[in-house]
N, C-alpha and C. Protein backbone atom coordinates (compact mmCIF):
# COMPACT_ATOMS: atom_id res chain seq x y z
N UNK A 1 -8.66 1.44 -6.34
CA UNK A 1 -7.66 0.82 -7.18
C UNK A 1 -7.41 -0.62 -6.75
N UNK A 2 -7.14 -0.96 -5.55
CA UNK A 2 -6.76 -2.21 -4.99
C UNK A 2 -8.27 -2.80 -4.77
N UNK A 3 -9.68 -2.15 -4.69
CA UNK A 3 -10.63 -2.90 -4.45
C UNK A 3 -11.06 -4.37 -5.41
N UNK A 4 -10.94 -4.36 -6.55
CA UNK A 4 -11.09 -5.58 -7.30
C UNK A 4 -10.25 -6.84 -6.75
N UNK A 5 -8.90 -6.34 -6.91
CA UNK A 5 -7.75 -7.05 -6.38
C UNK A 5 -7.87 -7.51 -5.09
N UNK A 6 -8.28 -6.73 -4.00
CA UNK A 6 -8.62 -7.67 -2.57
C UNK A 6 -9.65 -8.47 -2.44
N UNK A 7 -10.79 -7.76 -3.20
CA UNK A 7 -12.24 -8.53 -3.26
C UNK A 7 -11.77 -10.14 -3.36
N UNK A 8 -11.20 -9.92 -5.03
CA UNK A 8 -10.99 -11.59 -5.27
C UNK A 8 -9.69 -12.74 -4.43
N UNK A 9 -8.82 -11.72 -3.77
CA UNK A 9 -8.13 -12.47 -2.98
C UNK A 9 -8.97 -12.75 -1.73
N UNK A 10 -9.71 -12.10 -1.16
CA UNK A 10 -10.51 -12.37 0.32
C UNK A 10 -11.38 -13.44 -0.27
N UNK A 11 -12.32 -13.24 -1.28
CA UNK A 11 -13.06 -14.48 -1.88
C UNK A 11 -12.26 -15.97 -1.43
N UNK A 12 -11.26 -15.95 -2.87
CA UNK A 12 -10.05 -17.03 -2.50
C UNK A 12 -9.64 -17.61 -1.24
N UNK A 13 -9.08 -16.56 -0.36
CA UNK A 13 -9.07 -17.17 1.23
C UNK A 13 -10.02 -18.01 1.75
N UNK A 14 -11.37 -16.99 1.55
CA UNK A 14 -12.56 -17.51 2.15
C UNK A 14 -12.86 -19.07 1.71
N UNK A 15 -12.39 -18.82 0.17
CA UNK A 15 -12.63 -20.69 -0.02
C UNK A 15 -12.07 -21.31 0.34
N UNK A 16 -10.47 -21.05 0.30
CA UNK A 16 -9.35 -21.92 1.30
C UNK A 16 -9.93 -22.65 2.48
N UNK A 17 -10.26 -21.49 3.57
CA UNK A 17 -10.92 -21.77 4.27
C UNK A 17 -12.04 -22.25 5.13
N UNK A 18 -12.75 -22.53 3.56
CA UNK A 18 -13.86 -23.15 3.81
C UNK A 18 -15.33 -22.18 4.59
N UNK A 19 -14.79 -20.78 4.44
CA UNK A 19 -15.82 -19.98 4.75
C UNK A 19 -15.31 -19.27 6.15
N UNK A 20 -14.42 -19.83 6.60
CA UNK A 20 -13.99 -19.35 8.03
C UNK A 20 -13.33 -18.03 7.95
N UNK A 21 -13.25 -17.26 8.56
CA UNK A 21 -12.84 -16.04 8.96
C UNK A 21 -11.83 -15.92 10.02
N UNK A 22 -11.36 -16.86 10.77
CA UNK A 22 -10.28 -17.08 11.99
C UNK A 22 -9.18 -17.04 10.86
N UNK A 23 -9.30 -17.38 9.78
CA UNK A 23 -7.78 -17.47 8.63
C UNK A 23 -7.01 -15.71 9.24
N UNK A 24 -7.89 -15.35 9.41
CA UNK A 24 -7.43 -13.61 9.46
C UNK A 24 -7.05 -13.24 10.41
N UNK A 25 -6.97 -14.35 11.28
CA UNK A 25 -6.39 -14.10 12.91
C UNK A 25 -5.43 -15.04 13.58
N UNK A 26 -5.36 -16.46 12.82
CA UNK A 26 -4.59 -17.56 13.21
C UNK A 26 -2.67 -17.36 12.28
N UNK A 27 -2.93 -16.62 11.08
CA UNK A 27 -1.51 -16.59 10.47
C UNK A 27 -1.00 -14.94 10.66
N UNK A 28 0.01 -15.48 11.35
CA UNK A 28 1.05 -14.37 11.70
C UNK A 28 1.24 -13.19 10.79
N UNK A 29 1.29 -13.15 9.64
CA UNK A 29 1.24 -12.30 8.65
C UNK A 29 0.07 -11.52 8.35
N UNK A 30 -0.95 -11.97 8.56
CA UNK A 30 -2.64 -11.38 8.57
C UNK A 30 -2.49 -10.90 9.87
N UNK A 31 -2.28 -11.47 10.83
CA UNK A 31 -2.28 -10.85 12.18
C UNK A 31 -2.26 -9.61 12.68
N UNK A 32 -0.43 -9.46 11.89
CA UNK A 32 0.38 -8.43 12.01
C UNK A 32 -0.31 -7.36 11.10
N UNK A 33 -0.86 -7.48 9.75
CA UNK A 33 -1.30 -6.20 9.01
C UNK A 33 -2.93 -5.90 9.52
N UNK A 34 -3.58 -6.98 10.13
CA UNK A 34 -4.75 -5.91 10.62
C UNK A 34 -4.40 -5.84 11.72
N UNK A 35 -3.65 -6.02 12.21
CA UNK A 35 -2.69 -4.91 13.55
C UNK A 35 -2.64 -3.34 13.27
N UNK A 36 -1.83 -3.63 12.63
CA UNK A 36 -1.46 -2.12 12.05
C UNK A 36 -2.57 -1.14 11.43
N UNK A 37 -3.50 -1.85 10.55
CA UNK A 37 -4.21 -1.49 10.26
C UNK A 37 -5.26 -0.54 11.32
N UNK A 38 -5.58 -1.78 12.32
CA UNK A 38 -6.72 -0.93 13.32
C UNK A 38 -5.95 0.00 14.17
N UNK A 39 -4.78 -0.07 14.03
CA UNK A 39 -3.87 0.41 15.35
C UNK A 39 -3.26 2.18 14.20
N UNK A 40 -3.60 2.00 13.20
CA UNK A 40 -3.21 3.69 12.47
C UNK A 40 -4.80 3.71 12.37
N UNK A 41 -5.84 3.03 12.13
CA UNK A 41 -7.43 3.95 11.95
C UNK A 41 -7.40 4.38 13.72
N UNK A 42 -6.95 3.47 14.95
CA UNK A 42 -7.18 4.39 15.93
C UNK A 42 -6.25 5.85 16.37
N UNK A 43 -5.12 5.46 15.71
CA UNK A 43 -3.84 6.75 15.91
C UNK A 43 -4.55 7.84 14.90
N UNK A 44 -4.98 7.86 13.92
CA UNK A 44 -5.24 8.95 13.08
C UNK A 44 -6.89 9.43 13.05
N UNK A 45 -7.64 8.52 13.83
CA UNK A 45 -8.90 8.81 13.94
C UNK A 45 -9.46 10.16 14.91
């Protein structure tokens, strides 16, 4: 359901950024949700 919808926002970033991938690690808000993210795939894995 959300796959279209992230695809074209990660695209977007990626252009922001000029192709860089640190965008996903330098803003506090990205930080914090693939925090959580890897931190419930390791709690529930």
């Amino acid at each position: 359901m959300l796959g279209p919808v992230f695809l074209t926002r990660f695209k977007q970033a990626l252009g922001v950024s000029n192709g860089d991938l640190s965008i996903f690690l330098t803003r506090p808000i990205s930080l914090t949700l693939l925090s959580l993210t890897v931190g419930s795939i390791l709690i529930y894995a």
